[in-house]
N, C-alpha and C. Protein backbone atom coordinates (compact mmCIF):
# COMPACT_ATOMS: atom_id res chain seq x y z
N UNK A 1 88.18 97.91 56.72
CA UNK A 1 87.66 96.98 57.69
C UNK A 1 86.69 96.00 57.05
N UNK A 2 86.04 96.70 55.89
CA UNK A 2 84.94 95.41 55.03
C UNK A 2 85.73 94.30 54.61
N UNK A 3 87.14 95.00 54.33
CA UNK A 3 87.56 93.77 53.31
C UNK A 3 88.61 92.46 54.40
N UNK A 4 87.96 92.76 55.64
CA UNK A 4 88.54 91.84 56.55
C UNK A 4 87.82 91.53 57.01
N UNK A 5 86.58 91.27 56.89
CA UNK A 5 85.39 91.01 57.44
C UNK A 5 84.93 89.83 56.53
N UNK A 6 85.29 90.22 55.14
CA UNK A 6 84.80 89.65 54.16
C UNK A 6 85.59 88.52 53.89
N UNK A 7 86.72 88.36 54.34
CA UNK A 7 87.55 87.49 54.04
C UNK A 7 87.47 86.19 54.86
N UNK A 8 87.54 84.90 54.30
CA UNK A 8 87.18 83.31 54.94
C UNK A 8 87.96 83.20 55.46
N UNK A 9 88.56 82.21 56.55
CA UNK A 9 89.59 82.44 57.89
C UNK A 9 90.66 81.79 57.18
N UNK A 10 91.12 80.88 56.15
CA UNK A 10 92.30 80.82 55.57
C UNK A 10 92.91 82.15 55.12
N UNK A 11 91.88 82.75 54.48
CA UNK A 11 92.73 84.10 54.01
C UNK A 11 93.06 85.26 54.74
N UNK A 12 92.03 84.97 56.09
CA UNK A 12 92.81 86.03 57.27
C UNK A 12 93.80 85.68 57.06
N UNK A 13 94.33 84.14 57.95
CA UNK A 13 95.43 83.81 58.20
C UNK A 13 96.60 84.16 57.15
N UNK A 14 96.31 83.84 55.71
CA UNK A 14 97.36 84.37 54.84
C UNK A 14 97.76 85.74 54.97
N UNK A 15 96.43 87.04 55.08
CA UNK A 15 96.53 88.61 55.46
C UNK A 15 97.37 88.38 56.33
N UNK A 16 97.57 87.55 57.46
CA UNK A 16 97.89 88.08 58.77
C UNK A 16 99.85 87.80 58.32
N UNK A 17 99.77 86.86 57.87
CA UNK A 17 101.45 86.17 57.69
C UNK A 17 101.55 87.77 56.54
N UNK A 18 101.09 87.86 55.92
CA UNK A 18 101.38 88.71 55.05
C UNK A 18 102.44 90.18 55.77
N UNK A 19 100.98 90.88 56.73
CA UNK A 19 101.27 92.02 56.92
C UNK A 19 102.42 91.58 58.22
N UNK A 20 102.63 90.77 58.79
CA UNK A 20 104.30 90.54 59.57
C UNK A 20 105.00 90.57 59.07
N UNK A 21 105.03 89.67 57.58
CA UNK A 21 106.18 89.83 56.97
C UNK A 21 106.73 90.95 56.59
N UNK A 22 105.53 91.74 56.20
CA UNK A 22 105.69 93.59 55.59
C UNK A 22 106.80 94.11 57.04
N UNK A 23 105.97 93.99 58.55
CA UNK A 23 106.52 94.57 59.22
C UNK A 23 108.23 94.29 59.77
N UNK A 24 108.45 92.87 59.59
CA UNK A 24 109.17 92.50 59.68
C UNK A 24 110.81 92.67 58.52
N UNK A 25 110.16 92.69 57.36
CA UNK A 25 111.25 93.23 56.39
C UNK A 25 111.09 94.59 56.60
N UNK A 26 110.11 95.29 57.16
CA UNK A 26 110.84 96.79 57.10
C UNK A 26 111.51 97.17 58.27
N UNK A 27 111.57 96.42 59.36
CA UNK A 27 112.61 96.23 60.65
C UNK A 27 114.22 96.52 60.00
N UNK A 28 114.22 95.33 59.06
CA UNK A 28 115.54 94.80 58.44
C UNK A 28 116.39 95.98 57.56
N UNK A 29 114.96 96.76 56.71
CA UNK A 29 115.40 97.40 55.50
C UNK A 29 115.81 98.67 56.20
N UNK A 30 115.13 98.66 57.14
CA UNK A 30 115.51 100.13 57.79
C UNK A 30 116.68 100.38 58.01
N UNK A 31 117.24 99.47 58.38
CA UNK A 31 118.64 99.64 59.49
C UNK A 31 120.07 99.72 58.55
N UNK A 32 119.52 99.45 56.51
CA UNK A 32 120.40 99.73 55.95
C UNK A 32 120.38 101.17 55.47
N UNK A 33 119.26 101.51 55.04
CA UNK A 33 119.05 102.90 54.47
C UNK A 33 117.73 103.57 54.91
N UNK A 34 117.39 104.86 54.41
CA UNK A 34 116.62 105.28 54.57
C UNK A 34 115.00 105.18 54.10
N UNK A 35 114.06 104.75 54.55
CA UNK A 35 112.51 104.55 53.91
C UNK A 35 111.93 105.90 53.67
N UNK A 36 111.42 105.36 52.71
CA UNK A 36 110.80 106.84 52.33
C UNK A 36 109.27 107.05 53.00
N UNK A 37 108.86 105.57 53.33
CA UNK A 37 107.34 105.63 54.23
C UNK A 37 107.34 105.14 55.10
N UNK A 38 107.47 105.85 56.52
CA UNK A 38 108.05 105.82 57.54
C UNK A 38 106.80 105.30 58.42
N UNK A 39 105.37 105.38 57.54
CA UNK A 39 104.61 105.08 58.48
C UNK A 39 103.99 103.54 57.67
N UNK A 40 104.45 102.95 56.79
CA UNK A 40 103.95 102.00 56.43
C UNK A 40 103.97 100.39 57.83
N UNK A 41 105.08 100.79 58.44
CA UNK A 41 104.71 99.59 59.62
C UNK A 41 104.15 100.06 61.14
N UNK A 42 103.41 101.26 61.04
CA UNK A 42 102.47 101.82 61.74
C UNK A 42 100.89 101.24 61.11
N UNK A 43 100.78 101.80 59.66
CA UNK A 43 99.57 100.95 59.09
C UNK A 43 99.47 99.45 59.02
N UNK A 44 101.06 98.85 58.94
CA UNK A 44 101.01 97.11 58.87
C UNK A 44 100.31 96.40 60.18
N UNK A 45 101.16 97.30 61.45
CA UNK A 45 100.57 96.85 62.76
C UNK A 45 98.92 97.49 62.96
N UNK A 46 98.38 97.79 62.66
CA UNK A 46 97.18 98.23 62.95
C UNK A 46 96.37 97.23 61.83
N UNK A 47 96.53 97.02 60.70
CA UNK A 47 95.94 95.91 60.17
C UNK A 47 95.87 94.69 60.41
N UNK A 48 97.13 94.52 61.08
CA UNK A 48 97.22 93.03 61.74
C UNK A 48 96.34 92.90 63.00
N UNK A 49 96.21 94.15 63.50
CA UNK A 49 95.22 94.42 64.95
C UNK A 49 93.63 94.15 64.55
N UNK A 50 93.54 94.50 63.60
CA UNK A 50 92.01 94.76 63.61
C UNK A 50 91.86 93.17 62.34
N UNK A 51 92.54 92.39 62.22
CA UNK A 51 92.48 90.98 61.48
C UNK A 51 91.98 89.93 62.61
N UNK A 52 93.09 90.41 63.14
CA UNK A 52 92.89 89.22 64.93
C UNK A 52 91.63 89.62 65.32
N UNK A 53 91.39 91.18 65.95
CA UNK A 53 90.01 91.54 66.33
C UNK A 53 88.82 90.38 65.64
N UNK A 54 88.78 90.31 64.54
CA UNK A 54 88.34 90.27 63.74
C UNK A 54 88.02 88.47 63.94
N UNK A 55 89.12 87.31 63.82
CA UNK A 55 89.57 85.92 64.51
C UNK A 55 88.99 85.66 65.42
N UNK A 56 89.23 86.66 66.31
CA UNK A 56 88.71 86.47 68.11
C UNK A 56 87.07 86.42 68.35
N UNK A 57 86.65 87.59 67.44
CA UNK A 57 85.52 87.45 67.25
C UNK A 57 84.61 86.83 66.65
N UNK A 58 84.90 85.97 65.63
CA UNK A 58 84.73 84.64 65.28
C UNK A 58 85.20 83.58 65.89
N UNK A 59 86.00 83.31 66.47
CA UNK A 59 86.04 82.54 67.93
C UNK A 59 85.42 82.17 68.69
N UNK A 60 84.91 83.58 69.27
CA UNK A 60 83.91 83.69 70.59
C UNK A 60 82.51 83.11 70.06
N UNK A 61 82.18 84.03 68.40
CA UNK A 61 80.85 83.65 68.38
C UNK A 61 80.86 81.85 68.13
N UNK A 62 81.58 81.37 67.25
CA UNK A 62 81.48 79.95 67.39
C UNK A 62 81.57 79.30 68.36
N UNK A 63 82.61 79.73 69.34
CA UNK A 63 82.25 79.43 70.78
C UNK A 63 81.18 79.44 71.88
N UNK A 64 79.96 80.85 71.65
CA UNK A 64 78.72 80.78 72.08
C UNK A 64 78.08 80.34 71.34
N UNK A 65 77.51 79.75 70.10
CA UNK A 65 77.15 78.91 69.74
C UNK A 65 77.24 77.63 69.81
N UNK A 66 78.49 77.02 70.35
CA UNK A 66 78.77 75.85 70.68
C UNK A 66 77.95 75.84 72.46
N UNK A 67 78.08 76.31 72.84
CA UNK A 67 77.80 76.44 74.03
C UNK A 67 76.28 76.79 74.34
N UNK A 68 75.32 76.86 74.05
CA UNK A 68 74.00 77.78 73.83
C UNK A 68 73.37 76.53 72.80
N UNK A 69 73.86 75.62 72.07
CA UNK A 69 73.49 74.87 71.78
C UNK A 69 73.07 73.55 72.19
């Protein structure tokens, strides 16, 4: 969670394209053979969850700051 915290909002955005793509090719790869880590797009979607968390909440606060100002 530090190292998404820590990261400047271009490179969320790159994390975020990143870990879809992960989830998204393992949609694909699945359906030919068998994965051996069955929970890797269980961890992809939960990183992508807590990235956005993460967006939103930099959002809001620039948003109450805009506002409060």
């Amino acid at each position: 969670m530090k190292e998404i915290k820590q990261k400047s909002g271009d490179d969320l955005i790159k994390f975020l394209n990143e870990k879809r793509e992960q989830v998204r090719a393992f949609r694909f790869d699945i359906a030919g053979s068998a994965k051996k880590n069955v929970k890797a797009p269980l961890l992809a979607r939960k990183e992508i969850a807590r990235a956005l968390t993460e967006e939103n909440l930099r959002k809001a606060a620039t948003t109450a700051k805009s506002v409060t100002a």
